[in-house]
C-alpha atoms as a PDB file:
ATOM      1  CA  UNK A   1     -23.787  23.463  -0.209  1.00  0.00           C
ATOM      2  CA  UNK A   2     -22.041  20.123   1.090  1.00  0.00           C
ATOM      3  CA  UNK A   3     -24.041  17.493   2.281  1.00  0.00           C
ATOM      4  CA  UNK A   4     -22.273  15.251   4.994  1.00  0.00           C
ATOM      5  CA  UNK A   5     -23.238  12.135   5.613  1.00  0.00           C
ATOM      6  CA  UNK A   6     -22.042   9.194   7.998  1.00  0.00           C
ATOM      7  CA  UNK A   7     -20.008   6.209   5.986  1.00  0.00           C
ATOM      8  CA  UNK A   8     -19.805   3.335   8.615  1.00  0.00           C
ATOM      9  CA  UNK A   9     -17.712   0.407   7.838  1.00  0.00           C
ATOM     10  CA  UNK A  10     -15.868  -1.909   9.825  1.00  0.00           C
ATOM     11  CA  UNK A  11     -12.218  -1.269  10.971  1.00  0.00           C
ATOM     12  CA  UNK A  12     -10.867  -4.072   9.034  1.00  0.00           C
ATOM     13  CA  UNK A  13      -7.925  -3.716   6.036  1.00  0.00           C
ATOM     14  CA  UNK A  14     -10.731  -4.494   3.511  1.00  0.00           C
ATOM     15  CA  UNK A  15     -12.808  -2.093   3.937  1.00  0.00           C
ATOM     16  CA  UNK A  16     -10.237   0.528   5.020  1.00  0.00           C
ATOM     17  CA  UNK A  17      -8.846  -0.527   1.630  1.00  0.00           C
ATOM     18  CA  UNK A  18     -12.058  -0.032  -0.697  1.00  0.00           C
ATOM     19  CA  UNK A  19     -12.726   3.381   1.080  1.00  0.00           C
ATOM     20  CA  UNK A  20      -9.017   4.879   0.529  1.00  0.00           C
ATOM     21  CA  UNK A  21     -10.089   6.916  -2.562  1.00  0.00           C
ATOM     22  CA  UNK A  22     -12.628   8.425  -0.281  1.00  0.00           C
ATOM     23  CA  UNK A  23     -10.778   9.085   2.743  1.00  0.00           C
ATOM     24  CA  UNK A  24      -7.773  10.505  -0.008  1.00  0.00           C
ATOM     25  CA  UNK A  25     -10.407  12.889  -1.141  1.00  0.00           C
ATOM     26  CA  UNK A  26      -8.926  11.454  -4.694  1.00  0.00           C
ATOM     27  CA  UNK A  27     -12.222  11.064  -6.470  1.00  0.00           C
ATOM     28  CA  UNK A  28     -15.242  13.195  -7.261  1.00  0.00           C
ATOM     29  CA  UNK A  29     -17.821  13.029  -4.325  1.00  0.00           C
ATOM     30  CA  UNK A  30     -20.466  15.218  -6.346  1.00  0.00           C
ATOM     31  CA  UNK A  31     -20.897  17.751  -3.360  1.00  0.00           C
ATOM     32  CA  UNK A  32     -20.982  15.093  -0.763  1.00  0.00           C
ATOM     33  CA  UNK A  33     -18.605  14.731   2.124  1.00  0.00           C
ATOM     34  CA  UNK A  34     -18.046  11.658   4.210  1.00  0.00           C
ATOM     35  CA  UNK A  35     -17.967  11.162   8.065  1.00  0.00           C
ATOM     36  CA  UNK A  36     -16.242   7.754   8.259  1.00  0.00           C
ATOM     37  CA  UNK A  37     -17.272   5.509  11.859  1.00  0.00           C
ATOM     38  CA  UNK A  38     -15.546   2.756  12.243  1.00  0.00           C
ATOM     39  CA  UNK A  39     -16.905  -0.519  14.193  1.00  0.00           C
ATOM     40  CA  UNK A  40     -16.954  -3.870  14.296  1.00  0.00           C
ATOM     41  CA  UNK A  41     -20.050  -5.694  11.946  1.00  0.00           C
ATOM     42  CA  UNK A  42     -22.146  -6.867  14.572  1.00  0.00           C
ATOM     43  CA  UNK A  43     -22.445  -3.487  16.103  1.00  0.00           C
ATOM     44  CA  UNK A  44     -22.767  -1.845  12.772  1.00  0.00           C
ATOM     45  CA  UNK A  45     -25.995  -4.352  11.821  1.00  0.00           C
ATOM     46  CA  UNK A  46     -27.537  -3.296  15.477  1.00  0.00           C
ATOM     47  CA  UNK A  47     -27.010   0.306  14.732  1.00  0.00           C
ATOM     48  CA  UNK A  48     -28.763  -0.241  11.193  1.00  0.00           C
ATOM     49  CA  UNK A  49     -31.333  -1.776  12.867  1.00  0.00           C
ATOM     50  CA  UNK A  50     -32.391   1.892  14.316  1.00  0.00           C
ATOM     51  CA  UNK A  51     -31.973   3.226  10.799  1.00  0.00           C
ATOM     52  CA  UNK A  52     -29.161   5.689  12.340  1.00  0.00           C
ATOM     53  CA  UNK A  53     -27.037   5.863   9.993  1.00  0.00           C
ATOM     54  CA  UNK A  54     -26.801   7.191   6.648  1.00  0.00           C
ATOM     55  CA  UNK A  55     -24.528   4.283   4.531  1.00  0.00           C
ATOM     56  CA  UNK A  56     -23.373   1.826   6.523  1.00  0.00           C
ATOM     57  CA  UNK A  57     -21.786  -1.882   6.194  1.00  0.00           C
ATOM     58  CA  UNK A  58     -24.006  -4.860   6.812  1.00  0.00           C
ATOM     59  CA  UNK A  59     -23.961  -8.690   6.919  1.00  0.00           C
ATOM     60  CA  UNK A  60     -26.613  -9.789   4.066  1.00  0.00           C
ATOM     61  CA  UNK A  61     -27.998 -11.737   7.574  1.00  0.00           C
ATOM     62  CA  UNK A  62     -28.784  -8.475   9.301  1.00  0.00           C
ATOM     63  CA  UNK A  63     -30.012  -6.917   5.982  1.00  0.00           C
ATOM     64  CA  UNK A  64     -32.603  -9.269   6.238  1.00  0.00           C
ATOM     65  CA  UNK A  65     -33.988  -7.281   8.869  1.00  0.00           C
ATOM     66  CA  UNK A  66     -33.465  -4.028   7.396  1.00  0.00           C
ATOM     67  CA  UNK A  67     -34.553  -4.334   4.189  1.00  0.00           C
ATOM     68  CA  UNK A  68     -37.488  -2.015   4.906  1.00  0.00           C
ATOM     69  CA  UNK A  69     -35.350   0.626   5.593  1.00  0.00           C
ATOM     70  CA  UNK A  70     -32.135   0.440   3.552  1.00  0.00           C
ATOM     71  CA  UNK A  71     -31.348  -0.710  -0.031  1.00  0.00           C
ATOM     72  CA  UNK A  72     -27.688  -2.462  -1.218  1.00  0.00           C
ATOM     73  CA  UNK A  73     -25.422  -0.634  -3.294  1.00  0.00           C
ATOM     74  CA  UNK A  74     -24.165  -2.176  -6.496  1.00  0.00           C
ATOM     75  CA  UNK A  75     -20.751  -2.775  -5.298  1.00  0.00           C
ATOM     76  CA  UNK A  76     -18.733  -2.946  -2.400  1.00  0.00           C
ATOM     77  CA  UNK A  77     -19.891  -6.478  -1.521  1.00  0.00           C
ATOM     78  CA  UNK A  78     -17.134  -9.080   0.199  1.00  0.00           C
ATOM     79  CA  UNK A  79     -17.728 -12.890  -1.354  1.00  0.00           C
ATOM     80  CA  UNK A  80     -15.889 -15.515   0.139  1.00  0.00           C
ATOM     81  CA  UNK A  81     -15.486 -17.433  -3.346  1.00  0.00           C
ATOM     82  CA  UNK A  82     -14.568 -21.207  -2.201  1.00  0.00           C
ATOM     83  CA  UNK A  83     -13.814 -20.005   1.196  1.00  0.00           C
ATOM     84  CA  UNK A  84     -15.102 -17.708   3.894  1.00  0.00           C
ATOM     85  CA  UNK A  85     -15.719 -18.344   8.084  1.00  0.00           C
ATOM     86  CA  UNK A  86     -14.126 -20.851   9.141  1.00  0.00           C
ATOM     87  CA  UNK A  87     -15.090 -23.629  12.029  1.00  0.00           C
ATOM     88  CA  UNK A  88     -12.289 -24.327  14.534  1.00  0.00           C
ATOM     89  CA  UNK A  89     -11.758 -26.643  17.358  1.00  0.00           C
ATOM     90  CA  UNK A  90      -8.736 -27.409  19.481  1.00  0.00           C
ATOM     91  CA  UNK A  91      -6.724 -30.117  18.385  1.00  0.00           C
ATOM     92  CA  UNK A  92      -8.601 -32.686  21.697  1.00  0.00           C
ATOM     93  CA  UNK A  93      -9.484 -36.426  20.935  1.00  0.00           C
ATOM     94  CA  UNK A  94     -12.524 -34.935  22.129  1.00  0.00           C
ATOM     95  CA  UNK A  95     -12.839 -31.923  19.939  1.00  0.00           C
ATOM     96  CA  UNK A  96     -15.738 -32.123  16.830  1.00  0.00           C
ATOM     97  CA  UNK A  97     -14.317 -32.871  13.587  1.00  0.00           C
ATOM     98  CA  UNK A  98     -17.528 -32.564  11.438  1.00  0.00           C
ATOM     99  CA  UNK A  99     -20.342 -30.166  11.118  1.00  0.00           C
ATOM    100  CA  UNK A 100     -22.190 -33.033  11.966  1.00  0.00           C
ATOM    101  CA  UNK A 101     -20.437 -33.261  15.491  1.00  0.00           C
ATOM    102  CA  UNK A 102     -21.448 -29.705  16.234  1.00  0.00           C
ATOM    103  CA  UNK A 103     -24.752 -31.135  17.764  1.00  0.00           C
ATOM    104  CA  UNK A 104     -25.816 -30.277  21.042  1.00  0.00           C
ATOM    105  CA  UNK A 105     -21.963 -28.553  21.281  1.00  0.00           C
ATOM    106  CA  UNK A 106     -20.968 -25.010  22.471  1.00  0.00           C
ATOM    107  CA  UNK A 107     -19.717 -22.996  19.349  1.00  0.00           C
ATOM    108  CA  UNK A 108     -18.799 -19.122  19.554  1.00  0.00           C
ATOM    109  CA  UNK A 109     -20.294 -17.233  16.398  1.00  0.00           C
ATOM    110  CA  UNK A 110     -18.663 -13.536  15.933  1.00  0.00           C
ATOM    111  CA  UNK A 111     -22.604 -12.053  16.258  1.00  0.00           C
ATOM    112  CA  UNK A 112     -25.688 -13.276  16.112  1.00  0.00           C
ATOM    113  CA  UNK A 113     -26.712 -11.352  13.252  1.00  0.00           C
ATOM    114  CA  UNK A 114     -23.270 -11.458  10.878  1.00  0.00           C
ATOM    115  CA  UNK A 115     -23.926 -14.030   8.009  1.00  0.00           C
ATOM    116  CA  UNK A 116     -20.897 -16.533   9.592  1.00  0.00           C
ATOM    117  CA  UNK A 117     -23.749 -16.676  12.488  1.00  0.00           C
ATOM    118  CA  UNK A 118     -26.806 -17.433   9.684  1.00  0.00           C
ATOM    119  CA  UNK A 119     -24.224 -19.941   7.459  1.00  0.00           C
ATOM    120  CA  UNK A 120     -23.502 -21.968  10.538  1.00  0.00           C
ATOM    121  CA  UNK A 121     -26.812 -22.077  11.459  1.00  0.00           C
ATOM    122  CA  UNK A 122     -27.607 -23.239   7.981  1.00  0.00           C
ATOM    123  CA  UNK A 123     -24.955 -26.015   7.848  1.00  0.00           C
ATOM    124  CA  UNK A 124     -25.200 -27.029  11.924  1.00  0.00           C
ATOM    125  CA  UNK A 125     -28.874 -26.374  12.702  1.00  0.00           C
ATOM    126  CA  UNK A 126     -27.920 -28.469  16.047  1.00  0.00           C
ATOM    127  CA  UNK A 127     -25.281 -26.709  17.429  1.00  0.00           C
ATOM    128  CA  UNK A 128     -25.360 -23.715  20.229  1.00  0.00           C
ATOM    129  CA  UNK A 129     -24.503 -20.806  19.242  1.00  0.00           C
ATOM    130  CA  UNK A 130     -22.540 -18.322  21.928  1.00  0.00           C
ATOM    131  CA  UNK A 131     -22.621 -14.841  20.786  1.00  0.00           C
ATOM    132  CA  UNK A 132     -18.571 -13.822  21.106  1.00  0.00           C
ATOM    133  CA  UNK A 133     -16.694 -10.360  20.055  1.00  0.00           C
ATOM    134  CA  UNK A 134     -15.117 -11.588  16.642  1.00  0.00           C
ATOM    135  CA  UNK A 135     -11.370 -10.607  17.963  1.00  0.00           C
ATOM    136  CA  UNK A 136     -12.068 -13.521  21.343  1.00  0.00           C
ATOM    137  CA  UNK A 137     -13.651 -16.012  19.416  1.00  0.00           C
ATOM    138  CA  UNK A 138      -9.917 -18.318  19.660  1.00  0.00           C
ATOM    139  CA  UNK A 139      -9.315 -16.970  23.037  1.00  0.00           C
ATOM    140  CA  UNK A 140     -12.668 -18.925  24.104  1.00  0.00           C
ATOM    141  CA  UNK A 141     -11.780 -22.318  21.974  1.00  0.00           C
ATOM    142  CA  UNK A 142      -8.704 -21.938  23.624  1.00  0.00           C
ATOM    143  CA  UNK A 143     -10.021 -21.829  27.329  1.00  0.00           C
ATOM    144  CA  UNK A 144     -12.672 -24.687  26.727  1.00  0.00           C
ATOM    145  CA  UNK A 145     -16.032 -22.538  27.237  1.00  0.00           C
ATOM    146  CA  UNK A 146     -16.785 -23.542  23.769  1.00  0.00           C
ATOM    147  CA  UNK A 147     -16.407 -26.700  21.596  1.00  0.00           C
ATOM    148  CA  UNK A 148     -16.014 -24.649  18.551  1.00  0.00           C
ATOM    149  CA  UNK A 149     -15.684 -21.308  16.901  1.00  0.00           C
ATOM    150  CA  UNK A 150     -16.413 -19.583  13.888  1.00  0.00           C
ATOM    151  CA  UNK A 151     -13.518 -17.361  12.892  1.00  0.00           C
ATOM    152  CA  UNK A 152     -13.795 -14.407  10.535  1.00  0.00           C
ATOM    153  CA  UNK A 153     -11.614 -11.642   9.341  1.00  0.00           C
ATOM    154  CA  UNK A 154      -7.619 -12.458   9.642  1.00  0.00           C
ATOM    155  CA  UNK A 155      -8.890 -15.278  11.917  1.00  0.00           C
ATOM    156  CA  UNK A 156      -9.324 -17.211   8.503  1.00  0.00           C
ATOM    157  CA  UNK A 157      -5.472 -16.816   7.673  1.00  0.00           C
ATOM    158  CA  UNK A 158      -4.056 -17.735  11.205  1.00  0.00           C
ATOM    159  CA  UNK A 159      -6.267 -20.211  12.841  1.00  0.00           C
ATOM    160  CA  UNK A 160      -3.511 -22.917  12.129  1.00  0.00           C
ATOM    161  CA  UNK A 161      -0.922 -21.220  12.987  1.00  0.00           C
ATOM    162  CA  UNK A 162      -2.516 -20.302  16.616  1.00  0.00           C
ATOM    163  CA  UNK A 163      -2.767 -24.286  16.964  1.00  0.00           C
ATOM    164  CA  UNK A 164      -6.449 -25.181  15.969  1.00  0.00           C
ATOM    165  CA  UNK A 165      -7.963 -27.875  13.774  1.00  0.00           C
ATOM    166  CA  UNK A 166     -10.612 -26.717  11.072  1.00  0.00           C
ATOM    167  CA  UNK A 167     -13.806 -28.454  11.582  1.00  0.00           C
ATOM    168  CA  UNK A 168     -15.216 -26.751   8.041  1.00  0.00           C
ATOM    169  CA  UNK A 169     -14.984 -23.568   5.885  1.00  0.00           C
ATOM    170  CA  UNK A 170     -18.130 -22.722   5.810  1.00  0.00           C
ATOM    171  CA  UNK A 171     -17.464 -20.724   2.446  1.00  0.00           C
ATOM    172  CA  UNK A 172     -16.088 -23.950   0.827  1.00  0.00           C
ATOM    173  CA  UNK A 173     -19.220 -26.092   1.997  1.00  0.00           C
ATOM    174  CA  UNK A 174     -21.686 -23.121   0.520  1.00  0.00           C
ATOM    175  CA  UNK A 175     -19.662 -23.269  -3.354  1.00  0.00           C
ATOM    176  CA  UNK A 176     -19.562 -26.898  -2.772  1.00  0.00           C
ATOM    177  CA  UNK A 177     -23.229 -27.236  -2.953  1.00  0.00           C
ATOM    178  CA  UNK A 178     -24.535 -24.010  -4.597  1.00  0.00           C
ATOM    179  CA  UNK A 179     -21.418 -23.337  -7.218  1.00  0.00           C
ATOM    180  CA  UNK A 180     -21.705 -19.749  -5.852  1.00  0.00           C
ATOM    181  CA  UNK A 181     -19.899 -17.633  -3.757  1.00  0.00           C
ATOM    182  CA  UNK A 182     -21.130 -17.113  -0.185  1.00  0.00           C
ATOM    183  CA  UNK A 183     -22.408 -13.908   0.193  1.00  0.00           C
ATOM    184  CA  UNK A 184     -21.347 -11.984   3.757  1.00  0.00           C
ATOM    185  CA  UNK A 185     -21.473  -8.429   3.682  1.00  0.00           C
ATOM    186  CA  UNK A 186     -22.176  -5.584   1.716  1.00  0.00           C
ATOM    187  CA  UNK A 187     -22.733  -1.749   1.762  1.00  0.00           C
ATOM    188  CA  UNK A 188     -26.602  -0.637   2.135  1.00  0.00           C
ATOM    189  CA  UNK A 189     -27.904   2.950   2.428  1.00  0.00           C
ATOM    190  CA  UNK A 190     -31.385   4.412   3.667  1.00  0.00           C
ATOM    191  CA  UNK A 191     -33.857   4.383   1.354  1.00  0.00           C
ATOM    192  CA  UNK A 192     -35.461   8.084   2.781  1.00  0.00           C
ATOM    193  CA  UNK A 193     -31.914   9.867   1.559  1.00  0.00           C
ATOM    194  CA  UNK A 194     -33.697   9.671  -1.890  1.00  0.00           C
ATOM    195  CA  UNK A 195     -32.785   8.619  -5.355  1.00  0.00           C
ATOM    196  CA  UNK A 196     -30.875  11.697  -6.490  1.00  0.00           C
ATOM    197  CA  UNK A 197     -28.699  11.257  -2.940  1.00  0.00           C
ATOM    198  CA  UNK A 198     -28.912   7.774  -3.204  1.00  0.00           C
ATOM    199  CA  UNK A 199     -27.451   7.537  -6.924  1.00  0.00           C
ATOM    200  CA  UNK A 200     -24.416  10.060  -6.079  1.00  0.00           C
ATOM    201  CA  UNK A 201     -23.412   8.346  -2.916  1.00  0.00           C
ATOM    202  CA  UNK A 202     -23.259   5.027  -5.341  1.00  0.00           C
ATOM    203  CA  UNK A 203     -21.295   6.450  -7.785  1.00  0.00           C
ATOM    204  CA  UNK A 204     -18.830   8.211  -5.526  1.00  0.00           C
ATOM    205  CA  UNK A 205     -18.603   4.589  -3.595  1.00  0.00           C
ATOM    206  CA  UNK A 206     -17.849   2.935  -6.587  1.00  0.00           C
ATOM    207  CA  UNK A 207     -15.711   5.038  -7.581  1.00  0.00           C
ATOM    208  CA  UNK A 208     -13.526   4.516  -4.324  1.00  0.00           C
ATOM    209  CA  UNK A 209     -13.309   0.769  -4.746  1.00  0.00           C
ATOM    210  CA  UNK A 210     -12.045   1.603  -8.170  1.00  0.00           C
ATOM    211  CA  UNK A 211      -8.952   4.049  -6.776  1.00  0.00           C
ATOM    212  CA  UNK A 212      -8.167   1.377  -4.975  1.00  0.00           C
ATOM    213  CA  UNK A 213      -7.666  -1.494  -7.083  1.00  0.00           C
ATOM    214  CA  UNK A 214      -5.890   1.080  -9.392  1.00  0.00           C
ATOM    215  CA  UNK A 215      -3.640   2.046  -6.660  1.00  0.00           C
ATOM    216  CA  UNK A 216      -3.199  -1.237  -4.821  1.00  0.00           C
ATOM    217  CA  UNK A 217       0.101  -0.508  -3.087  1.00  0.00           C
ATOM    218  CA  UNK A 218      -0.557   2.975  -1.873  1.00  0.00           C
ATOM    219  CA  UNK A 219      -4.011   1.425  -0.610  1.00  0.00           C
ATOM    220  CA  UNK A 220      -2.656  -1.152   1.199  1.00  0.00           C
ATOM    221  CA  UNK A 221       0.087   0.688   2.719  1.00  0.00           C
ATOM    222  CA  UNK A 222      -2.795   2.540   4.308  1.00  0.00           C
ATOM    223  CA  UNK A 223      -5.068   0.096   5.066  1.00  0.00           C
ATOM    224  CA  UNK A 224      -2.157  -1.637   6.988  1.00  0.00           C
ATOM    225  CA  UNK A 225      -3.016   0.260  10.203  1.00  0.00           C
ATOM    226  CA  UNK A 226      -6.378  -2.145  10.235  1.00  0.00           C
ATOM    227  CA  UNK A 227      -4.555  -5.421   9.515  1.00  0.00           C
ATOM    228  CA  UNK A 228      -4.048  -5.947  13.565  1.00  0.00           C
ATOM    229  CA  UNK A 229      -0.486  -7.408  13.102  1.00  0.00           C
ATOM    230  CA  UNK A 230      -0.544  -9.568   9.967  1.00  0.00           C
ATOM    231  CA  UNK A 231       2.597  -9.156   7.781  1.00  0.00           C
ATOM    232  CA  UNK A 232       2.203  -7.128   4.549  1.00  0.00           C
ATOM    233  CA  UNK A 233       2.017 -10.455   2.703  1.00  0.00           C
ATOM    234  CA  UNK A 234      -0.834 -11.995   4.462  1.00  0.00           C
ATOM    235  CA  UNK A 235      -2.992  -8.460   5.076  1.00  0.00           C
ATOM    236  CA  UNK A 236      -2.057  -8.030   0.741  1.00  0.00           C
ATOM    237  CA  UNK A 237      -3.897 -11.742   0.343  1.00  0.00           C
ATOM    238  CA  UNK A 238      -7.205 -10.835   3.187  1.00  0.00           C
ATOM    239  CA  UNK A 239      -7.730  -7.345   0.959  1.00  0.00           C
ATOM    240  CA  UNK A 240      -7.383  -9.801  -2.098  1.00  0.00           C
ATOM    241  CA  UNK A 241      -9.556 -12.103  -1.025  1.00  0.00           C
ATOM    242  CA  UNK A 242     -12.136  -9.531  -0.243  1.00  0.00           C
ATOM    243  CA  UNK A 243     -11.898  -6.893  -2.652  1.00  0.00           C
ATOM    244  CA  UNK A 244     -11.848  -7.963  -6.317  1.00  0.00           C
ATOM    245  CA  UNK A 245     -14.154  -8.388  -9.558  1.00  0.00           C
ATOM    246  CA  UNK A 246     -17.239  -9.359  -6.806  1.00  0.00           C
ATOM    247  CA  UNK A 247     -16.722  -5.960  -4.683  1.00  0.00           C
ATOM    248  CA  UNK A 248     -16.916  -4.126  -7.986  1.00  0.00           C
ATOM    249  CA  UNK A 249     -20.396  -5.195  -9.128  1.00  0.00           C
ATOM    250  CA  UNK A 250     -22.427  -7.890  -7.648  1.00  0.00           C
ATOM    251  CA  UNK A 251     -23.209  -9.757 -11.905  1.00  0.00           C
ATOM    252  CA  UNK A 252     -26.101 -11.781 -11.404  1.00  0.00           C
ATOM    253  CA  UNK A 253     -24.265 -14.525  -9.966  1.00  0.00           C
ATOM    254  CA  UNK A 254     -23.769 -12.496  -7.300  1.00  0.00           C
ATOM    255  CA  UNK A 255     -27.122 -11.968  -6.721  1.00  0.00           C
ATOM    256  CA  UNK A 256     -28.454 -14.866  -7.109  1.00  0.00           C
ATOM    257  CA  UNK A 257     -26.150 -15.989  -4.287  1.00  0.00           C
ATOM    258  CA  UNK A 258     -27.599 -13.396  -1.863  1.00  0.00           C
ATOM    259  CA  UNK A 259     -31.326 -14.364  -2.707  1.00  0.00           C
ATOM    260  CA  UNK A 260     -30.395 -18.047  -2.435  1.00  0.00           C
ATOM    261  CA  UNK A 261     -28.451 -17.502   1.417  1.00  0.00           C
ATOM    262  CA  UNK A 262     -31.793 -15.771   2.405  1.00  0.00           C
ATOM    263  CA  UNK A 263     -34.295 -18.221   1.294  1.00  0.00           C
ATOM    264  CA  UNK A 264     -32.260 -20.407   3.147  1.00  0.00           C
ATOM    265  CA  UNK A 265     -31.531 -18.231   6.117  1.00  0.00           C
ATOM    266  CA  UNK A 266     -35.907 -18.529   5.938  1.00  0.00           C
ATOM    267  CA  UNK A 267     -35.936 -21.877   5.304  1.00  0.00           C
ATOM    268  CA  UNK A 268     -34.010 -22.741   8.058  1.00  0.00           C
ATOM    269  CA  UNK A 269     -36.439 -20.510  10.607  1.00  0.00           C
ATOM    270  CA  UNK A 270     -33.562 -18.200  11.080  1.00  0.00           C
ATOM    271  CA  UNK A 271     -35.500 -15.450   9.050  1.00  0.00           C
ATOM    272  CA  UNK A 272     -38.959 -14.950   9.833  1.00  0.00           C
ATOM    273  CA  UNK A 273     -40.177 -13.576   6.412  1.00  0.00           C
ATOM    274  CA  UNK A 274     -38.306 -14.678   2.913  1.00  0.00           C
ATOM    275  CA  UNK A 275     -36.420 -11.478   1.662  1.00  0.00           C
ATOM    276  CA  UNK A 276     -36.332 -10.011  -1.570  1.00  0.00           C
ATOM    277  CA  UNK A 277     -33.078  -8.351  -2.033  1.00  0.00           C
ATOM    278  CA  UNK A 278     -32.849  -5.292  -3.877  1.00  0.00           C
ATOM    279  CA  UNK A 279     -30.237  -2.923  -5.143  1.00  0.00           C
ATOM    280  CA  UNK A 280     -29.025   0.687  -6.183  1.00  0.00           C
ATOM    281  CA  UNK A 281     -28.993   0.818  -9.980  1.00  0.00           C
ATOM    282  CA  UNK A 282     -25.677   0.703 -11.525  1.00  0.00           C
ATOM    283  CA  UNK A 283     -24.888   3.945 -13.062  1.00  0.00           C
END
């Protein structure tokens, strides 16, 4: 008998990327079949936080919250290695031009629980945040209502081009000072689906991001329809950029970079307990 169970992920070229095999049906599932939901992160971390669904994408902020209930796969993780969310202003005399500026200023954060929120936080403790959808987070630069924004996704290829000023990339600031990569997302699944379930739905997951990255061009021809209007060029860099040797397994650098953005998620009182992450053992 086929088990189904719900695979949510974001509707971004990245993930639509590392889940092609899946969606191809071109690797072995072991007798499980995949419901695929698509939405945005922030939604996806507030629908973990109900425990609704089955496998699901999640900013390592949220997971600190849902640890409880969910465990991280081995893979699948996105690492913004010397980059990552990026703060922009409008190009004002008036406009911050430092972290340090941020204080006491309006600055729009893509969620309040995806880890661009938690890193800012981290890096700006004085600044107010303004929870924004991720897709109007220029739009509201642009108008004025904030001082600042933190773009994500293809924001962090186009923000010049649409005319702003980077304040900081929050990804370079992180390697700058830890020599790691900033940890911002990975794939987590409930811990009551048990470890037999558990261990096939890893495998079958990895083995996804592996079709992939065998089958770049076919996967990115596909994941295209996610790209919301960047040429091929630019959408082939994002994937790059977000799929590679860190969304195949996490190596303890990897991990050490997640337990080191949650102790400091706790230290600065954004987390109320210090998190221990743990993960799916690789098969």
């Amino acid at each position: 008998m086929t088990e189904t169970l719900v695979l949510a992920h974001s509707p971004d070229s990245d993930d639509a990327f590392m889940f092609y095999g899946l969606r191809e049906n071109a690797v072995d599932t072991e007798g499980v079949s995949y419901r695929h939901e698509l939405a945005d992160i922030e939604t996806l971390n507030r629908r973990a936080l109900s425990g609704e669904l089955a496998i699901t994408a999640v900013s390592f902020h949220a997971y600190a919250f849902l640890s409880d209930r969910y465990v991280l796969l081995p893979h699948g993780a996105s690492f913004g290695d010397g980059y990552g969310p990026c703060v922009v202003a409008r190009e004002d005399a008036r406009a911050p031009r430092t972290l340090e500026d941020l204080a006491g200023r309006r600055v729009a954060i893509p969620g309040a629980l995806t880890t661009a929120a938690l890193a800012l936080t981290i890096y700006a403790a004085g600044s107010i945040p303004v929870v924004t959808p991720f897709d109007r987070v220029g739009e509201a630069v642009t108008r004025g209502d904030v001082d600042a924004g933190v773009v994500i996704h293809e924001g962090q290829l186009t923000w010049k081009d649409e005319g702003f000023r980077l304040v900081a990339d929050l990804g370079v600031v992180w390697k700058d000072e830890t020599s790691l990569p900033l940890p911002l997302g990975g794939n987590a699944v409930r811990k009551d689906l048990g470890p037999e379930l558990i261990a096939r739905v890893s495998r079958a997951l990895g083995r996804s991001i592996e079709y992939a990255l065998a089958h770049r061009e076919d996967a990115l021809t596909d994941a295209m329809r996610f790209a919301r209007g960047l040429p091929r060029e630019k959408a082939d860099r994002f994937v790059g950029m977000y799929v590679n040797d860190w969304t195949r397994s996490y190596g303890e650098r990897g991990r050490e970079a997640v337990r080191q953005l949650l102790a400091r998620g706790h230290a600065a009182g954004v987390l109320p307990r210090l998190v221990t992450p743990e993960w799916v053992a690789e098969a």
